[in-house]
N, C-alpha and C. Protein backbone atom coordinates (compact mmCIF):
# COMPACT_ATOMS: atom_id res chain seq x y z
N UNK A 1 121.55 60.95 25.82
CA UNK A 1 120.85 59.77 25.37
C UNK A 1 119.46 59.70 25.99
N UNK A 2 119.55 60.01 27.15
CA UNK A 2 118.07 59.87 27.78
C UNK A 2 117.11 61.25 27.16
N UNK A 3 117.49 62.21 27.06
CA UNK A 3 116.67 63.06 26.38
C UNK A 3 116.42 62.95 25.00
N UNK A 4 116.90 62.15 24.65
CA UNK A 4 116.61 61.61 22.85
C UNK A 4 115.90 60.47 22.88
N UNK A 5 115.69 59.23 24.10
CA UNK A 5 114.47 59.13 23.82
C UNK A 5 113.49 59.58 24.68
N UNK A 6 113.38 60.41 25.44
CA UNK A 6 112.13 60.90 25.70
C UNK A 6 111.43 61.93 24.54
N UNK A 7 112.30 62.29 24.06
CA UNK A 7 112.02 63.46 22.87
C UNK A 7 111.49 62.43 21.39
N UNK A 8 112.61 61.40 21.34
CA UNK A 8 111.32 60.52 19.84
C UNK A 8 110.70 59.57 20.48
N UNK A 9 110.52 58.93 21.65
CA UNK A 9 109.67 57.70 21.66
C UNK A 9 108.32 58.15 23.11
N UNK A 10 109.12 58.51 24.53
CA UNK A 10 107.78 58.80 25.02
C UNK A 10 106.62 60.06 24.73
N UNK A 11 107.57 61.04 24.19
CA UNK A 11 106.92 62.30 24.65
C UNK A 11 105.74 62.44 23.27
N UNK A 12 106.31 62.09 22.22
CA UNK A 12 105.29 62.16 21.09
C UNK A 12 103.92 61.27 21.77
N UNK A 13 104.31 60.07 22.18
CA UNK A 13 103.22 59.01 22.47
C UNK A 13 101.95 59.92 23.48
N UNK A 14 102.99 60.60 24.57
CA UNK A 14 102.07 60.93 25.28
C UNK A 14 101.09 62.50 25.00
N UNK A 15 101.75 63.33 23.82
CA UNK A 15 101.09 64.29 23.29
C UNK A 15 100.03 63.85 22.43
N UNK A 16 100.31 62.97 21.74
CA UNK A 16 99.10 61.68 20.70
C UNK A 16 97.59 61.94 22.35
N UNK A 17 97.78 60.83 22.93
CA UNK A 17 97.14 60.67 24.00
C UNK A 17 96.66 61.56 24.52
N UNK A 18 96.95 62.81 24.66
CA UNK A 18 96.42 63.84 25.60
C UNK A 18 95.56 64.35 24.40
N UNK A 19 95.67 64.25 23.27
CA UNK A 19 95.15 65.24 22.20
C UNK A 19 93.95 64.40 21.84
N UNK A 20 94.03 63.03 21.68
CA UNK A 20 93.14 61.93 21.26
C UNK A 20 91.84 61.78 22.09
N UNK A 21 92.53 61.89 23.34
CA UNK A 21 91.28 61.42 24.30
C UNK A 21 89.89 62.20 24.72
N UNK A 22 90.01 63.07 24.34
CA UNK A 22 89.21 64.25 24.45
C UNK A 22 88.28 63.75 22.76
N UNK A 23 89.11 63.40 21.81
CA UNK A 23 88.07 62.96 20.45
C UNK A 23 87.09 61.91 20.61
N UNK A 24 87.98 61.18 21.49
CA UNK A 24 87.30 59.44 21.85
C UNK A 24 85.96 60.15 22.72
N UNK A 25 85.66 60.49 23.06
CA UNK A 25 84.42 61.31 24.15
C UNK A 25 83.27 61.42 23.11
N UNK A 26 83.81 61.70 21.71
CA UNK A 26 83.17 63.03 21.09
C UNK A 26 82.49 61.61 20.04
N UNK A 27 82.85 60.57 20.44
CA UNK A 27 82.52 59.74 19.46
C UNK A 27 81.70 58.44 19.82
N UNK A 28 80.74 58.85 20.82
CA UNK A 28 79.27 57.85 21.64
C UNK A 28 78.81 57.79 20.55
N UNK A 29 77.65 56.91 20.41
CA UNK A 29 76.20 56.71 19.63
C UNK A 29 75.55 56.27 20.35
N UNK A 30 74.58 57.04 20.22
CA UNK A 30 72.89 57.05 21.53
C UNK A 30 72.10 56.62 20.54
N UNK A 31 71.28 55.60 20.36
CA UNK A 31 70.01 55.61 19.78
C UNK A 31 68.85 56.39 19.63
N UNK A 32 68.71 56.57 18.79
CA UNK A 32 67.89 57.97 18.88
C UNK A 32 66.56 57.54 18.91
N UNK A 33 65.62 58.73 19.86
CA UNK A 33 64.72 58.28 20.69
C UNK A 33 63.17 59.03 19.49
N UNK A 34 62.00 58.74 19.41
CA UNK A 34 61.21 59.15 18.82
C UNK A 34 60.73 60.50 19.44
N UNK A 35 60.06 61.06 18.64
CA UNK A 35 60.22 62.77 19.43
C UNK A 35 59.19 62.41 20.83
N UNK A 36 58.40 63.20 21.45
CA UNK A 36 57.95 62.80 22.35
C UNK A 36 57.38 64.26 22.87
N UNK A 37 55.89 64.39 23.25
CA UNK A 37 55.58 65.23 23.69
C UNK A 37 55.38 65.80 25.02
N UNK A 38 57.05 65.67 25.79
CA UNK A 38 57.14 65.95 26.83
C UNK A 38 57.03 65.15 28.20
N UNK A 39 56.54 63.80 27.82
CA UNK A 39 56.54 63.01 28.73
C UNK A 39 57.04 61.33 28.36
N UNK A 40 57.55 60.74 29.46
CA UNK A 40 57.84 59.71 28.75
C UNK A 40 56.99 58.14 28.81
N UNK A 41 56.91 58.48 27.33
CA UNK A 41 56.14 56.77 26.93
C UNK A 41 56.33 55.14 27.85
N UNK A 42 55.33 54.73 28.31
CA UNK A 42 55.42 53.51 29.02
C UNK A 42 54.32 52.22 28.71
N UNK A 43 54.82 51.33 28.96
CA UNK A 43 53.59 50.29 28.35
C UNK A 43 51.82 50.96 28.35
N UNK A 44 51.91 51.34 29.56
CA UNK A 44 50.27 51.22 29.87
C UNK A 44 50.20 52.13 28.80
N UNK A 45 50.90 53.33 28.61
CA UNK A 45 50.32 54.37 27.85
C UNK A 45 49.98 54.10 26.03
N UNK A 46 51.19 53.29 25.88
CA UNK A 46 51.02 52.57 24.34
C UNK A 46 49.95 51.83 24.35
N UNK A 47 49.26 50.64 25.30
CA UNK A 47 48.01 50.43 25.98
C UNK A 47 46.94 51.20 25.41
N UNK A 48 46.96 51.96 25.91
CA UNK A 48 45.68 53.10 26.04
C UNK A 48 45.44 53.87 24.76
N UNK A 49 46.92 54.10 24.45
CA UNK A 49 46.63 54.55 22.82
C UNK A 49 46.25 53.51 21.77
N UNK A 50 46.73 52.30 22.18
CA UNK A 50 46.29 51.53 20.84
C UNK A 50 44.61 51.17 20.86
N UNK A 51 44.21 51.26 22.40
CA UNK A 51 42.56 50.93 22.66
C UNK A 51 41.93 51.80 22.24
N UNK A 52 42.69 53.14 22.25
CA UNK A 52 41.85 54.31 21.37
C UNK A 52 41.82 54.84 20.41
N UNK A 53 42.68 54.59 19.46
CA UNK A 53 42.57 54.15 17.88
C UNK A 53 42.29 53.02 17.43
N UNK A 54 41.86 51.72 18.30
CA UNK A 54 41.06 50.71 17.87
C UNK A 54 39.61 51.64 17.80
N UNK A 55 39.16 52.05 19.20
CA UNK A 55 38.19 52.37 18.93
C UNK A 55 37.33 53.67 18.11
N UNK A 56 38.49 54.19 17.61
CA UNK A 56 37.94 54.97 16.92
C UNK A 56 37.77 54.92 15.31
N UNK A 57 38.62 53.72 15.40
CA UNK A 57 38.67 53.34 13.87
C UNK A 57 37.40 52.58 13.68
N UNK A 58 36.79 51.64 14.91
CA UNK A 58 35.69 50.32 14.27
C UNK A 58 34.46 51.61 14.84
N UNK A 59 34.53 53.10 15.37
CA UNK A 59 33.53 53.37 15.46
C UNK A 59 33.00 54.18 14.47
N UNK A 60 33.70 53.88 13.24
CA UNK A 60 33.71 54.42 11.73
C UNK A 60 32.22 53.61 10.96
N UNK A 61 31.91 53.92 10.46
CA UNK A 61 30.83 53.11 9.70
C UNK A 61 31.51 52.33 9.07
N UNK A 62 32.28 52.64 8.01
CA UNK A 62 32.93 52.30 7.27
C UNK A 62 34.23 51.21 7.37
N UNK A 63 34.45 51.54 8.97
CA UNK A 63 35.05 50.55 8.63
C UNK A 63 35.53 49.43 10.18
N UNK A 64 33.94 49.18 10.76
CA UNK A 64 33.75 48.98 11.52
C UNK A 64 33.69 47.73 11.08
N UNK A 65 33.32 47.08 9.78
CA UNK A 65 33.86 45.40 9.19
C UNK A 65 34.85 45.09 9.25
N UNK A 66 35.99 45.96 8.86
CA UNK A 66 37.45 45.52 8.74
C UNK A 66 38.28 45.27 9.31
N UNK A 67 38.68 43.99 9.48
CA UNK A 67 39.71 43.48 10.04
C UNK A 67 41.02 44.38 10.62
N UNK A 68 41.77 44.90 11.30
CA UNK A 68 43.07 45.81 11.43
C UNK A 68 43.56 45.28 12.33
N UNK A 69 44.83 45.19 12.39
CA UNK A 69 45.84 45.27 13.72
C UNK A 69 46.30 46.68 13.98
N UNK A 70 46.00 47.04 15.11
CA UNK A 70 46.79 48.06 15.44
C UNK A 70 47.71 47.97 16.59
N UNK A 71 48.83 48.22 16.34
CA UNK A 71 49.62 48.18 17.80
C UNK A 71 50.24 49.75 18.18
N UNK A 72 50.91 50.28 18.82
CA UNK A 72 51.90 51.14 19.09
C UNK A 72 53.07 51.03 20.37
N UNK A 73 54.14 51.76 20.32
CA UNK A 73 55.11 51.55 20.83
C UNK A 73 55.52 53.02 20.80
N UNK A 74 55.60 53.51 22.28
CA UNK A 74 56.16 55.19 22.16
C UNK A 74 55.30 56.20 21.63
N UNK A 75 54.15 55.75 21.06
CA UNK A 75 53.71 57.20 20.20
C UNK A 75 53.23 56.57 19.17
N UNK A 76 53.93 56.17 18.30
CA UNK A 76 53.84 55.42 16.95
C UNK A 76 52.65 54.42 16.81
N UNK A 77 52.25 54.31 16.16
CA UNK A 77 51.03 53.24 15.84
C UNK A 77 51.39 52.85 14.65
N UNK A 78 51.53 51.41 14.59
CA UNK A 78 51.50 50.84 13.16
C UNK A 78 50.16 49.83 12.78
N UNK A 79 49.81 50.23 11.59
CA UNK A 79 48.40 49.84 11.47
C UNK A 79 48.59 48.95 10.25
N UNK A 80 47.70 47.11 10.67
CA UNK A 80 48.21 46.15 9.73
C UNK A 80 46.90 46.23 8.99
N UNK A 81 46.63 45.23 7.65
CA UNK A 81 45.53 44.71 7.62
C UNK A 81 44.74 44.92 6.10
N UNK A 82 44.22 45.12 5.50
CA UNK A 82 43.61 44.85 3.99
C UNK A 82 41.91 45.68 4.05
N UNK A 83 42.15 46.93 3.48
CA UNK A 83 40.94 47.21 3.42
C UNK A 83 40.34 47.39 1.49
N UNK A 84 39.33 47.70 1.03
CA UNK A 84 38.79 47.10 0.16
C UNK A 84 39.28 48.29 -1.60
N UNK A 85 39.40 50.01 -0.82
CA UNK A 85 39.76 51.23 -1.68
C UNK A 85 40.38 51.78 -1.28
N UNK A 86 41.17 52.69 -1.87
CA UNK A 86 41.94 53.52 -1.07
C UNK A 86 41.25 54.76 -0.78
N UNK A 87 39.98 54.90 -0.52
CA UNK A 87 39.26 56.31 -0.05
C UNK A 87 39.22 55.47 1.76
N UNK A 88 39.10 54.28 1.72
CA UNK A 88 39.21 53.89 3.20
C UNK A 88 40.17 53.89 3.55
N UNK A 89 41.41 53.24 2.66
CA UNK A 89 43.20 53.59 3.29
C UNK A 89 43.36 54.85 3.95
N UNK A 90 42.70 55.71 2.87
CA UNK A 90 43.30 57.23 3.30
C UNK A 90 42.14 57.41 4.52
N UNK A 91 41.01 57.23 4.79
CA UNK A 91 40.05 56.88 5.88
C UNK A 91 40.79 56.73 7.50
N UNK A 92 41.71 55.31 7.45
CA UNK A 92 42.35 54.73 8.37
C UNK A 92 43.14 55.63 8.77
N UNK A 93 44.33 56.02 7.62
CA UNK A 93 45.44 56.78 8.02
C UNK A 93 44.74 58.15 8.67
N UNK A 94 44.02 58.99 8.06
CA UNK A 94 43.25 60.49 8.80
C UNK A 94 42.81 60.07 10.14
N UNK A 95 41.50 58.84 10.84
CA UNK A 95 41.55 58.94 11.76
C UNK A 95 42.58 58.62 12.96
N UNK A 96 43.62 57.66 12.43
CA UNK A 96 44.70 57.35 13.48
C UNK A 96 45.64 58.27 13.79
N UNK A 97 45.55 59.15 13.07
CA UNK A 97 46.99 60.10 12.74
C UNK A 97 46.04 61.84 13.77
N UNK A 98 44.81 61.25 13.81
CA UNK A 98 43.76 62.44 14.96
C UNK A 98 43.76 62.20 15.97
N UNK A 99 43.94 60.80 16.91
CA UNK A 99 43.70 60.65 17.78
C UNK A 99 45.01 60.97 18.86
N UNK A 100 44.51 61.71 20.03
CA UNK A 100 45.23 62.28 20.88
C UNK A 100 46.59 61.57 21.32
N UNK A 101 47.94 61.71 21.11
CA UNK A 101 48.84 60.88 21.88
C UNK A 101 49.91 60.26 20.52
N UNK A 102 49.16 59.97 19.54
CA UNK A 102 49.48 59.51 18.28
C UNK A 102 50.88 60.69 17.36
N UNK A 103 51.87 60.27 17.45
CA UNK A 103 53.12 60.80 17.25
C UNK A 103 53.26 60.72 15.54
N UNK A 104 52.90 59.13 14.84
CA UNK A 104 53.24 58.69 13.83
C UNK A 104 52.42 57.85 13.42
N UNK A 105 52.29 57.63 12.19
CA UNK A 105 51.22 56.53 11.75
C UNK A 105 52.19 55.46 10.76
N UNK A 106 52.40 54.32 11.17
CA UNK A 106 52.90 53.53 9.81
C UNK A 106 51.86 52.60 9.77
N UNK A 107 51.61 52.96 8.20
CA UNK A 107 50.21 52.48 7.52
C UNK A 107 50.69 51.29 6.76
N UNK A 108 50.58 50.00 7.26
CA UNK A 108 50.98 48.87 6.65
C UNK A 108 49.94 48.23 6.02
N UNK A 109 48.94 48.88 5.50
CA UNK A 109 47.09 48.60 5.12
C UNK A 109 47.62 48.54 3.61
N UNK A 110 46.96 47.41 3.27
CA UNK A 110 47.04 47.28 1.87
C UNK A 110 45.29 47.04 1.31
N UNK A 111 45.50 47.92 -0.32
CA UNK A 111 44.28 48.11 -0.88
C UNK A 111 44.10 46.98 -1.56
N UNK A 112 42.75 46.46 -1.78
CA UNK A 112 42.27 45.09 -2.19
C UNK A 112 41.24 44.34 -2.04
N UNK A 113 41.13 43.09 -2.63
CA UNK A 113 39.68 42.54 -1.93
C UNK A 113 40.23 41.42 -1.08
């Protein structure tokens, strides 16, 4: 009697368990991080990048009138704001997407008056 239930009730339970737990490991989710060129991103540095695609954008002729938000976070720069054609959209996006440090460009610029 005692080997009949260790044989249908504990021993299955505990082969389940030994086999399972090793899956449960296999099944984290990490947020996945933006690529990164080797060093890691910190305020000041998002800082410094967004002061230098401000300034390289208003030191444009073109488009040294226009209003923009630029922020970044990690690398990324997202660029707000309403410029007048899209020869300047595509303008905005080329110089932000040059400047040193700049990972990604999300171009939230809409064409218009």
């Amino acid at each position: 009697m005692k080997y009949h239930a260790i044989r249908n009730g504990i021993l299955p339970l505990l082969i389940c368990t030994v086999c399972i737990a090793p899956l449960a490991a296999c099944d984290r989710q990490s947020t996945p991080e933006p690529p990164s060129e080797g060093s890691v991103h910190t305020p000041a540095d998002d800082t410094a990048l967004t002061a230098r695609v401000k300034t390289v954008l208003a030191g444009d002729a073109g488009l040294s009138t226009i209003k923009l938000s630029v922020d970044s976070e990690n690398g990324i720069v997202t660029i707000c704001g309403r410029v007048p054609d899209q020869a300047t959209l595509d303008t905005v996006s080329r110089l932000a997407a040059g400047v040193a440090g700049v990972i990604h460009v999300n171009n939230h610029v809409s064409v218009g008056p």
